[in-house]
Each structure stands twice: as structure tokens, then as C-alpha cells.
C-alpha atoms as a PDB file:
ATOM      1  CA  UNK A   1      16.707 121.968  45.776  1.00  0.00           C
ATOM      2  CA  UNK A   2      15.331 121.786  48.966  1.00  0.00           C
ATOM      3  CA  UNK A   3      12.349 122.818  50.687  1.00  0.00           C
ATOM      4  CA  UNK A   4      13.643 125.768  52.069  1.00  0.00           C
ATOM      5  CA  UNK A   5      15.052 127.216  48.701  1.00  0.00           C
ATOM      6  CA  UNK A   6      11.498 126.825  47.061  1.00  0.00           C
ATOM      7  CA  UNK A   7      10.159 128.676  50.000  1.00  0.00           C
ATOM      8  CA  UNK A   8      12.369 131.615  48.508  1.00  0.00           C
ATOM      9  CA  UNK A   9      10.450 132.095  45.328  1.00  0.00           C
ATOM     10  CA  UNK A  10       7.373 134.878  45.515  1.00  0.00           C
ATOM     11  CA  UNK A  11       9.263 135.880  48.832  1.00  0.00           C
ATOM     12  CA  UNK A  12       9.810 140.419  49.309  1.00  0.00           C
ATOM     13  CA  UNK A  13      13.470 141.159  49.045  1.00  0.00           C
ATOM     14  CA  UNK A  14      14.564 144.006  51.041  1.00  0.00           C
ATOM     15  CA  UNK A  15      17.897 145.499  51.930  1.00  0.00           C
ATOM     16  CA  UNK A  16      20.043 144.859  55.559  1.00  0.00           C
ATOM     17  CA  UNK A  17      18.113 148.100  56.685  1.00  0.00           C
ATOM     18  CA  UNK A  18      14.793 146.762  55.870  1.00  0.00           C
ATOM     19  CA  UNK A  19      14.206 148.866  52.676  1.00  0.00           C
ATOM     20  CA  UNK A  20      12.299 147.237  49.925  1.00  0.00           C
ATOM     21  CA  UNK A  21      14.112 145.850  47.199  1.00  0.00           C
ATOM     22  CA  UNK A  22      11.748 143.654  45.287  1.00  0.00           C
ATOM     23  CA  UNK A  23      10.284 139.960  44.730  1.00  0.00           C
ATOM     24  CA  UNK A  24      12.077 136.495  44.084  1.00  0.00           C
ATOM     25  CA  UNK A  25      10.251 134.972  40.566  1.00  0.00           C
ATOM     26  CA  UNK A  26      12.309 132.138  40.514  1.00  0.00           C
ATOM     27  CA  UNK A  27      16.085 130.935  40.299  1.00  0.00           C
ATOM     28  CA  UNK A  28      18.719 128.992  38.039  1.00  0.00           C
ATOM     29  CA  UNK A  29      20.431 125.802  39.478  1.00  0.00           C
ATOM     30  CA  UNK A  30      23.081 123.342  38.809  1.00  0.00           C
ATOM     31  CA  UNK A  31      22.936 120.320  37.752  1.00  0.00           C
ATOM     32  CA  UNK A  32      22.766 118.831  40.804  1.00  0.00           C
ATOM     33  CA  UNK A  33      20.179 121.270  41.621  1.00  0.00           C
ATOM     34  CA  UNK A  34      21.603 123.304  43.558  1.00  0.00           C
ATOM     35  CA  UNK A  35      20.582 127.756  43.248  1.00  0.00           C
ATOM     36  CA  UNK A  36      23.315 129.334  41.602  1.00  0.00           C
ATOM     37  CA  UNK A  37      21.460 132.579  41.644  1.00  0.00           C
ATOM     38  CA  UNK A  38      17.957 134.083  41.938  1.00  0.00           C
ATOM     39  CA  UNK A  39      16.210 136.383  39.703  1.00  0.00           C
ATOM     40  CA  UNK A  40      14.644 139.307  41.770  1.00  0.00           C
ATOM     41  CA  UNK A  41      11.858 141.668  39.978  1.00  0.00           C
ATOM     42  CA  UNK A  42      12.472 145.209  40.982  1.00  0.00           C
ATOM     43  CA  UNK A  43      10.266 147.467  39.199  1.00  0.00           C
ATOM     44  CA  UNK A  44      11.971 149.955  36.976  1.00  0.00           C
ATOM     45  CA  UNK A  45      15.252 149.060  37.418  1.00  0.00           C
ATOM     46  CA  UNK A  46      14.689 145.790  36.085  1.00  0.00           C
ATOM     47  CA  UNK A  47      15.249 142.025  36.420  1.00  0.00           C
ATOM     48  CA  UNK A  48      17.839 141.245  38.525  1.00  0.00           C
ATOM     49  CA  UNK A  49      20.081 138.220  38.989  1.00  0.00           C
ATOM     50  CA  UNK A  50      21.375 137.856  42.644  1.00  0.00           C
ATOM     51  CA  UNK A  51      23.755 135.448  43.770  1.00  0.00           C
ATOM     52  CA  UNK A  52      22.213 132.972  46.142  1.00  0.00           C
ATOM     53  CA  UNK A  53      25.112 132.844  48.512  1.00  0.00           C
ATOM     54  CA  UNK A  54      24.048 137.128  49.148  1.00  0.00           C
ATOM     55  CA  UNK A  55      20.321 136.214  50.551  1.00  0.00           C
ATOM     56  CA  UNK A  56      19.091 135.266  53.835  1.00  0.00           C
ATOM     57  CA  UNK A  57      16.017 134.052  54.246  1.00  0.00           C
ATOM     58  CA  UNK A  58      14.753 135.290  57.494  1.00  0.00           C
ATOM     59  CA  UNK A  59      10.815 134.703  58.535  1.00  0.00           C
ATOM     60  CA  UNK A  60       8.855 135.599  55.440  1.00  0.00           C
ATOM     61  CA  UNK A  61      11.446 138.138  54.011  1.00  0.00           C
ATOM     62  CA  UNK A  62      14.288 137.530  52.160  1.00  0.00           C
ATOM     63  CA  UNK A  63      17.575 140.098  53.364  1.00  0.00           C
ATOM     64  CA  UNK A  64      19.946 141.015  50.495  1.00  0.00           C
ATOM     65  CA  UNK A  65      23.698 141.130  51.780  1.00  0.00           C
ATOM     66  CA  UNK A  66      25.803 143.157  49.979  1.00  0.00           C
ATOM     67  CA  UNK A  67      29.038 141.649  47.557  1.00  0.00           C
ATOM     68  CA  UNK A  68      31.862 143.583  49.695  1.00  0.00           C
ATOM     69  CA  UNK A  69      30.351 142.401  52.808  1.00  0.00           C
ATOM     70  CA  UNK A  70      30.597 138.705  51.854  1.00  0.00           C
ATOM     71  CA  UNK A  71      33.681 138.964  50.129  1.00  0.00           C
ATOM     72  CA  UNK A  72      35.535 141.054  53.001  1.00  0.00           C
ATOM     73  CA  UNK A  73      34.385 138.552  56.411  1.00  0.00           C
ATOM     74  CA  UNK A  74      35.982 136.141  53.752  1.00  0.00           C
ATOM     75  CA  UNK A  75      39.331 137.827  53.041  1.00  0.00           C
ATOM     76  CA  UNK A  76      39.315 138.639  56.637  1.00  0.00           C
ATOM     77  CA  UNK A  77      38.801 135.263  57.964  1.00  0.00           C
ATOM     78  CA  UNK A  78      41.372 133.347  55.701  1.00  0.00           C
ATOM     79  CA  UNK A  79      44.004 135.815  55.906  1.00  0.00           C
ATOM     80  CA  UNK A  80      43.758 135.083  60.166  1.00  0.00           C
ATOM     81  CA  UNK A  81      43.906 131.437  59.606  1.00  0.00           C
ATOM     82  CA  UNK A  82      46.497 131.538  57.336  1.00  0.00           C
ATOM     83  CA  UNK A  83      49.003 133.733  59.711  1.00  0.00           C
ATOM     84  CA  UNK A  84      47.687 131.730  62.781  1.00  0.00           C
ATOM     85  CA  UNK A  85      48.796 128.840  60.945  1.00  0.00           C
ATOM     86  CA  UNK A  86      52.429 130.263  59.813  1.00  0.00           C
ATOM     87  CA  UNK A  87      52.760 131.596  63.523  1.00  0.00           C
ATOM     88  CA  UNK A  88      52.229 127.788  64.701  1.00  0.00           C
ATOM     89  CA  UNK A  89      54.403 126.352  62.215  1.00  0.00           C
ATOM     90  CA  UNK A  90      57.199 129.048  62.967  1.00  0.00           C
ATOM     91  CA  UNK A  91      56.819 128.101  66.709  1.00  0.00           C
ATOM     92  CA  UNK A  92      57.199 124.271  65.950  1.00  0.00           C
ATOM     93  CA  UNK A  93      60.381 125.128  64.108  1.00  0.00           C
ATOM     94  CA  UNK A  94      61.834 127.266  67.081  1.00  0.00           C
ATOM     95  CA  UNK A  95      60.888 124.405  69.687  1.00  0.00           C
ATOM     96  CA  UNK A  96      62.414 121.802  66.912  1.00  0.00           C
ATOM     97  CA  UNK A  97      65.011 122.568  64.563  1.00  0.00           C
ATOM     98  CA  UNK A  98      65.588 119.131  63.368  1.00  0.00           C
ATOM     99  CA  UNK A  99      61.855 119.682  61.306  1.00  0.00           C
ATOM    100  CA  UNK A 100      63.001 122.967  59.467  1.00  0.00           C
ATOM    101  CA  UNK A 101      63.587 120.968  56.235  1.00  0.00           C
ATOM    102  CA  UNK A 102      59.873 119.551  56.635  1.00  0.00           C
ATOM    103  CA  UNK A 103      58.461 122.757  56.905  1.00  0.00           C
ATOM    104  CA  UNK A 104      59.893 124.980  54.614  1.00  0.00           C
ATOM    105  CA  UNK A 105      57.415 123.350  51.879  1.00  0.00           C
ATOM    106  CA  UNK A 106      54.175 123.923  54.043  1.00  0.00           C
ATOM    107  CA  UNK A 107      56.195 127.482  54.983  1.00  0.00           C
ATOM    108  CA  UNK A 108      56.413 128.264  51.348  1.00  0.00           C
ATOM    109  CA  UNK A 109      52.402 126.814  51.394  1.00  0.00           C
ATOM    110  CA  UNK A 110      50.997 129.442  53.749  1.00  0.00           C
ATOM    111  CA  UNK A 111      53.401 132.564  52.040  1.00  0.00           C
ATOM    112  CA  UNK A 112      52.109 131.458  48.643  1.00  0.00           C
ATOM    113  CA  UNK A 113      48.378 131.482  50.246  1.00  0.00           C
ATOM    114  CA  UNK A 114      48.822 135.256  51.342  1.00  0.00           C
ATOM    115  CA  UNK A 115      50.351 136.252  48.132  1.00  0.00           C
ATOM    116  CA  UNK A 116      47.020 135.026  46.303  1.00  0.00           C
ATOM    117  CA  UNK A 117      45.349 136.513  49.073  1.00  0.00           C
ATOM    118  CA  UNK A 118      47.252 140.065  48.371  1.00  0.00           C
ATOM    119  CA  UNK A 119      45.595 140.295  44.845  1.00  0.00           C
ATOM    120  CA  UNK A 120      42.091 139.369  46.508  1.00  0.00           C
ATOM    121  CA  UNK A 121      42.536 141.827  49.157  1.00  0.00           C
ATOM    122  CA  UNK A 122      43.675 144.581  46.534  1.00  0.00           C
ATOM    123  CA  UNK A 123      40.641 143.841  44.045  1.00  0.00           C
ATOM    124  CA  UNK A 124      37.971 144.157  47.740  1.00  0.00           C
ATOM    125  CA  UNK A 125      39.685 147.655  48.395  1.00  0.00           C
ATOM    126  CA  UNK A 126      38.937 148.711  45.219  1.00  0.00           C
ATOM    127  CA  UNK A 127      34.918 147.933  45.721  1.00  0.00           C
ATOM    128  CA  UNK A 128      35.399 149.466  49.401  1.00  0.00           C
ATOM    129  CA  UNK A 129      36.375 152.776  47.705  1.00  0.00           C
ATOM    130  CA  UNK A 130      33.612 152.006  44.650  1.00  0.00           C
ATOM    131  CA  UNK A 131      30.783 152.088  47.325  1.00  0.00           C
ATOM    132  CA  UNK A 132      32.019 155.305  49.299  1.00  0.00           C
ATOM    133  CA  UNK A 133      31.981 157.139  46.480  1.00  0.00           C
ATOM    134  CA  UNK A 134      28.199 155.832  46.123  1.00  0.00           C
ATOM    135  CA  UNK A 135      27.340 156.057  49.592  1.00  0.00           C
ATOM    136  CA  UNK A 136      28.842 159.840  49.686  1.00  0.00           C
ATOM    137  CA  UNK A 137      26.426 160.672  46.359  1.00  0.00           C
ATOM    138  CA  UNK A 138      23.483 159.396  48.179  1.00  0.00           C
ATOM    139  CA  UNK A 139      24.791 161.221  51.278  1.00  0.00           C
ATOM    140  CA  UNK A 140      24.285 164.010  49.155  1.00  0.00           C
ATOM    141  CA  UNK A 141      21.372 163.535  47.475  1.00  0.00           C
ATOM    142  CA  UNK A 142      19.586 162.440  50.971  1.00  0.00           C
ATOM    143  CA  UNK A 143      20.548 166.247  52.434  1.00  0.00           C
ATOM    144  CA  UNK A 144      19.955 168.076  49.270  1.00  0.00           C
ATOM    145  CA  UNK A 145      16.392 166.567  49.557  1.00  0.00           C
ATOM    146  CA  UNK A 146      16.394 167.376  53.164  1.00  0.00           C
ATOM    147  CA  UNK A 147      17.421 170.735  52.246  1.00  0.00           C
ATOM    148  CA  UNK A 148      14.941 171.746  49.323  1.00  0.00           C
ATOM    149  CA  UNK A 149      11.515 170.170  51.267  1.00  0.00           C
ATOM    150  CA  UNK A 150      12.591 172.866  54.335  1.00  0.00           C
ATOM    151  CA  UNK A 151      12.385 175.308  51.797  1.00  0.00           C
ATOM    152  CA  UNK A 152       9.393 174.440  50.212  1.00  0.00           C
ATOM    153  CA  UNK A 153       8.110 174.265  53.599  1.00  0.00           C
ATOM    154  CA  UNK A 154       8.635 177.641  55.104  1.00  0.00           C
ATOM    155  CA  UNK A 155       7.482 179.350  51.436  1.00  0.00           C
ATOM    156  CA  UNK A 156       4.347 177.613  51.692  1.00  0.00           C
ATOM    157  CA  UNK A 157       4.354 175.159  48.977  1.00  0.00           C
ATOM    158  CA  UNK A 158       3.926 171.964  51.014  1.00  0.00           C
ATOM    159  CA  UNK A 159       1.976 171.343  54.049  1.00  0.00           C
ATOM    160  CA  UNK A 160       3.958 170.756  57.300  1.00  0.00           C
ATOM    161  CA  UNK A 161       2.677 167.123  57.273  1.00  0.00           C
ATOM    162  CA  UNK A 162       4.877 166.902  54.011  1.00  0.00           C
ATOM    163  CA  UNK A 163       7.644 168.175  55.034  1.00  0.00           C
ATOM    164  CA  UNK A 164       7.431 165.501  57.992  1.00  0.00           C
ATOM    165  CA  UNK A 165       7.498 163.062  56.088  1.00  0.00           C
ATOM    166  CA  UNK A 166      10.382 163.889  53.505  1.00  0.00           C
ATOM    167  CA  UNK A 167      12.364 164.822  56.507  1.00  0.00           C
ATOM    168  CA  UNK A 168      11.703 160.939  58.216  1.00  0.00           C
ATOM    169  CA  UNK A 169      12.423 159.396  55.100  1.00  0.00           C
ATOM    170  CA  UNK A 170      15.792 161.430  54.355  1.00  0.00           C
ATOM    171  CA  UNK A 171      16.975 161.000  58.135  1.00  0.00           C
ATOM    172  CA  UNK A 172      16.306 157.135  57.730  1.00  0.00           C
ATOM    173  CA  UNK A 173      18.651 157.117  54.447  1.00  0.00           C
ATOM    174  CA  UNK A 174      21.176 159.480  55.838  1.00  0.00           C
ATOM    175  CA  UNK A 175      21.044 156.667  59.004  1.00  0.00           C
ATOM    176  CA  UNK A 176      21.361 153.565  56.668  1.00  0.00           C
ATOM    177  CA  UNK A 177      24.466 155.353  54.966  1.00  0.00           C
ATOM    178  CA  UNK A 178      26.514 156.443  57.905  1.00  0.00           C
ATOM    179  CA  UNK A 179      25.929 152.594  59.120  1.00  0.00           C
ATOM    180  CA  UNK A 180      26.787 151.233  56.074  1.00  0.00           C
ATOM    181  CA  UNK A 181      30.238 153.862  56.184  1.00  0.00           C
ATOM    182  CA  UNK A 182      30.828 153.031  59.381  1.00  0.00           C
ATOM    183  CA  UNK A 183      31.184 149.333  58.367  1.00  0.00           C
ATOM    184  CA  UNK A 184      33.258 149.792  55.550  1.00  0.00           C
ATOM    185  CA  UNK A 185      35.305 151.690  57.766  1.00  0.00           C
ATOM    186  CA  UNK A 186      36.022 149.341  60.429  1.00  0.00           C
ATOM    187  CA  UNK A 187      36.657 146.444  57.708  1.00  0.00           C
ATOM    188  CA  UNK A 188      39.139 148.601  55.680  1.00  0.00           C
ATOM    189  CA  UNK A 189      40.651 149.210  59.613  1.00  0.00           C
ATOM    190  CA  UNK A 190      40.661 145.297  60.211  1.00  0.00           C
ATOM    191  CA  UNK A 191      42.781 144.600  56.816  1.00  0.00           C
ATOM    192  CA  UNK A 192      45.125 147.192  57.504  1.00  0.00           C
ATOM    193  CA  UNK A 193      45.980 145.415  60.862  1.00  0.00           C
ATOM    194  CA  UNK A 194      46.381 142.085  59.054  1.00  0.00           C
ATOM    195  CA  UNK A 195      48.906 143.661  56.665  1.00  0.00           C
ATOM    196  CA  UNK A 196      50.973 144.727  59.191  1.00  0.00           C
ATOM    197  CA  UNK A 197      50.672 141.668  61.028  1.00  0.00           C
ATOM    198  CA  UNK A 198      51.755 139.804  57.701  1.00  0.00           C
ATOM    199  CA  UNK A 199      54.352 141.970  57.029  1.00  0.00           C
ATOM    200  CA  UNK A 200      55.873 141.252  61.149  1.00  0.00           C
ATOM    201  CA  UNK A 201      55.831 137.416  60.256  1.00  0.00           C
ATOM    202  CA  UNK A 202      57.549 138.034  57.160  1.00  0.00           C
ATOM    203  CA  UNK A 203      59.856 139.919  58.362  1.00  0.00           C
ATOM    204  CA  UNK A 204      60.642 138.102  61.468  1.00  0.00           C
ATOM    205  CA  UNK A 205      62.329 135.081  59.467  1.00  0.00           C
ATOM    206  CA  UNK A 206      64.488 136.857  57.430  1.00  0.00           C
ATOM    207  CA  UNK A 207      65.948 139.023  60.009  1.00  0.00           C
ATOM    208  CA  UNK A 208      66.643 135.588  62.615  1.00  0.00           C
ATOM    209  CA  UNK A 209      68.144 134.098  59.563  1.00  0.00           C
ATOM    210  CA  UNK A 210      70.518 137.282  59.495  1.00  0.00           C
ATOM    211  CA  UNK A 211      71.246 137.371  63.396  1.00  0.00           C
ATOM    212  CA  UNK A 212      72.425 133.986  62.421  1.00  0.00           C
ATOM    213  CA  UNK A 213      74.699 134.317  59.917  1.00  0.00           C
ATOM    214  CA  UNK A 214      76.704 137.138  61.847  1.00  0.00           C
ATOM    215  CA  UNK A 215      76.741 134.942  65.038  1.00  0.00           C
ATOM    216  CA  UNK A 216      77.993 132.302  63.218  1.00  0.00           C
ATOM    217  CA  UNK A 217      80.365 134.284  61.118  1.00  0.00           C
ATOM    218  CA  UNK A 218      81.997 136.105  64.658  1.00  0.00           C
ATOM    219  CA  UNK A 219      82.433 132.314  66.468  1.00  0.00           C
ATOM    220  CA  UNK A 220      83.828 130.629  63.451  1.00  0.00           C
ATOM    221  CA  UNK A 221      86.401 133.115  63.677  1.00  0.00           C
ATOM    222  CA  UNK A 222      89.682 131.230  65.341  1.00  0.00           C
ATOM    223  CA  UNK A 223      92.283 132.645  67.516  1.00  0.00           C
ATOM    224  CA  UNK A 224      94.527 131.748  64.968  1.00  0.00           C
ATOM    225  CA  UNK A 225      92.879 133.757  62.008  1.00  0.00           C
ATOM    226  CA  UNK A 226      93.214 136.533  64.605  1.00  0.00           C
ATOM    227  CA  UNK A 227      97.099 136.251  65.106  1.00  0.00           C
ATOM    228  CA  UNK A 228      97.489 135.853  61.273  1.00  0.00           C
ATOM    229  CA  UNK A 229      95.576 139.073  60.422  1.00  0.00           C
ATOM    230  CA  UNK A 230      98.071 141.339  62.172  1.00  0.00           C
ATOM    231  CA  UNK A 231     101.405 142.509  60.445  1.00  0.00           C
ATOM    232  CA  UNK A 232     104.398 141.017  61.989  1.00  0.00           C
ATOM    233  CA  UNK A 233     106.724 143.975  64.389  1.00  0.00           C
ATOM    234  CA  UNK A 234     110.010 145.525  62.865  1.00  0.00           C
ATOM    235  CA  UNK A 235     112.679 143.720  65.527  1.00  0.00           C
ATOM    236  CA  UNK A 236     114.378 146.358  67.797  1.00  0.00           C
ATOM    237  CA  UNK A 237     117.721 144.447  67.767  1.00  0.00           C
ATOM    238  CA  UNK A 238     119.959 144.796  65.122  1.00  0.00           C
ATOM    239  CA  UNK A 239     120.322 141.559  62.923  1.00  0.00           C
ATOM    240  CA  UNK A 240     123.898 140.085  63.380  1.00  0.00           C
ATOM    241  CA  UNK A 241     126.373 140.254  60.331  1.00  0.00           C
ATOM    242  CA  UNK A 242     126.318 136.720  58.848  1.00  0.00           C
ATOM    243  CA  UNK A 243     130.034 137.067  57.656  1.00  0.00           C
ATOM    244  CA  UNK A 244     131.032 137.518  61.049  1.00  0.00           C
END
């Protein structure tokens, strides 16, 4: 463990928009002593172990990054590598046939890596969905708020000052969650262009492969073959008597 990751213990946790989360009392390591996760007190809801890889230690406060976020940027970034890399390797083959045989096993490398990366992708949209439905509660929860301290307000059961204050704090919330939205949108937007980009590479293969077999199968076709295919002409002159 190094100096840095002690720093981290007694440190305020707070969200990506600044909202307090709750205090680092310590963390469990490997063997080799590196932080595996960190245990985060946060009031009533508890004790709360936190992977270390989803905290950022920034100044004196330590910023909490959310599971989908982590695990999106790295779907995102290995499924572009991985068709940048097929693209290159589908280029070498055009500019070289003689290395086709070569690299149909690192071909068959990079297919198998997007297949794995299918399931991975399938289990992230899954959470994307998970935390809209969340986000759209709060969404709810933030106006309904909103809603009932206007009330209040105009029939005189808080002061004005109150009402200020609910209506700051809901705003704020209803700001964090149309950000937060807004993200998931554009990351659910960035997958769905990589999927059709996969499915273009896969698809362009199969279909040269095809234009190949039907240029090859109309030039292997001789003259010959031609000639034989057609049924020979009745003669128009009458066949000679052979006992003549």
C-alpha cells in the first residue's frame, strides 16, 4: 500500500456531483497489499464496501464513480480496439493473399474476443436500463417534493425562506439526474454504433467470399461445357437409304 492509498482512509466520500456520500474507515488488501476495496461509513444506510478501482482521490475528497460508468468506457474501449484490429488484419489480407492461412487463427482471435464481448455488453445494458428506472423514481420523487413545498408555501405552512430552499435542493437533484440520463444516453448511443459497425465487418467477409465463388464458378465455365449443354439439331436432309 502506498502512501497515497493510506491518505484515503478518514477522507469525505461524495458523489460525481459533489453530494455527500460518507467517510473511508479503512480498506481490505491483497496479499501483496494491494486495496481490493474500501469500507465507506454512510450513516443509516450502513457500512459500505466500495471497490477501489470506483474512487478518485481528488484534493482532500474522495469522488465515487459509478459501476456502469467504469464498466461501459471499458466495453467501449475494447470493443474499438478489437474491430480496429480485425479492420487492419482484413486490410493486410486484401494487400497479401499469400498470409490468409496465417490469419485466419488471429481472425478467428479477434471474432471470438467480440463474442465474449457480446455477453459483457448484454449484462452493461441490463444495468443501463436498472439505473433509468432509478434515476426516473428519483426524477419523481425530486418534483413531487418540488410540487408539495409550493403548496405548503402558498397555504401558509412554511415560510418563503423554506420553500427556497426545498426548491434549490430539488432543482440541484433534478440537475444531477438529467446529467446522469444524459450520459447513459449517449453511452447506450455509442454501443449501438459499435454493433453495427461489428455487424459491417462481419458481414463484409462472408459476402467477398460469396462474390468469389460465383466469379469463379462463371470463368471456370469452358466453351466446351457450353457447346455440350445444348441439344444437338434434327438434320433437314433426309438420311440416305443404306440398302441403296
Amino acid at each position: 500500500m502506498t502512501h497515497d492509498d493510506i491518505d484515503i482512509i478518514g477522507k469525505n466520500v461524495k458523489d460525481m456531483y459533489g453530494t455527500f456520500m460518507g467517510k473511508v474507515i479503512g480498506t481490505i488488501t491483497d496479499i501483496d497489499g494491494s486495496i481490493q476495496s474500501v469500507g465507506i461509513d454512510c450513516g443509516s444506510q450502513g457500512l459500505q464496501q466500495i471497490q477501489y478501482e470506483q474512487l478518485v482521490i481528488q484534493n482532500n475528497v474522495v469522488i465515487f464513480i459509478p459501476k456502469w460508468r467504469l464498466d461501459s468506457q471499458r466495453l467501449i474501449r475494447e470493443k474499438q480496439l478489437t474491430l480496429r484490429r480485425l479492420k487492419a488484419l482484413i486490410d493486410i489480407v486484401s494487400e497479401n493473399d499469400d498470409m490468409k492461412t496465417d490469419a485466419e487463427i488471429i481472425h478467428e482471435k479477434y471474432k471470438s474476443k467480440l463474442v465474449s464481448l457480446d455477453e459483457t455488453e448484454n449484462q452493461i445494458k441490463s444495468k443501463l436500463e436498472e439505473r433509468l428506472i432509478e434515476l426516473d423514481e428519483q426524477m419523481k420523487s425530486a418534483k413531487m417534493l418540488l410540487f408539495d413545498a409550493k403548496v405548503q408555501s402558498k397555504s401558509n405552512e412554511i415560510s418563503e425562506n423554506t420553500f427556497e430552499t426545498v426548491k434549490s435542493c430539488s432543482t440541484e437533484v433534478i440537475e444531477h439526474v438529467t446529467h446522469e440520463t444524459s450520459e447513459i444516453a449517449n453511452v447506450k448511443s455509442r454501443i449501438a454504433d459499435l454493433e453495427l459497425e461489428v455487424q459491417e465487418i462481419t458481414a463484409a467477409p462472408a459476402q467477398n467470399i460469396q462474390e468469389s465463388a460465383v466469379s469463379y464458378l462463371e470463368t471456370s465455365e469452358s466453351p466446351q461445357q457450353v457447346v455440350q449443354a445444348k441439344l444437338p439439331e434434327a438434320p433437314t436432309e433426309p438420311i440416305p437409304n443404306s440398302s441403296e
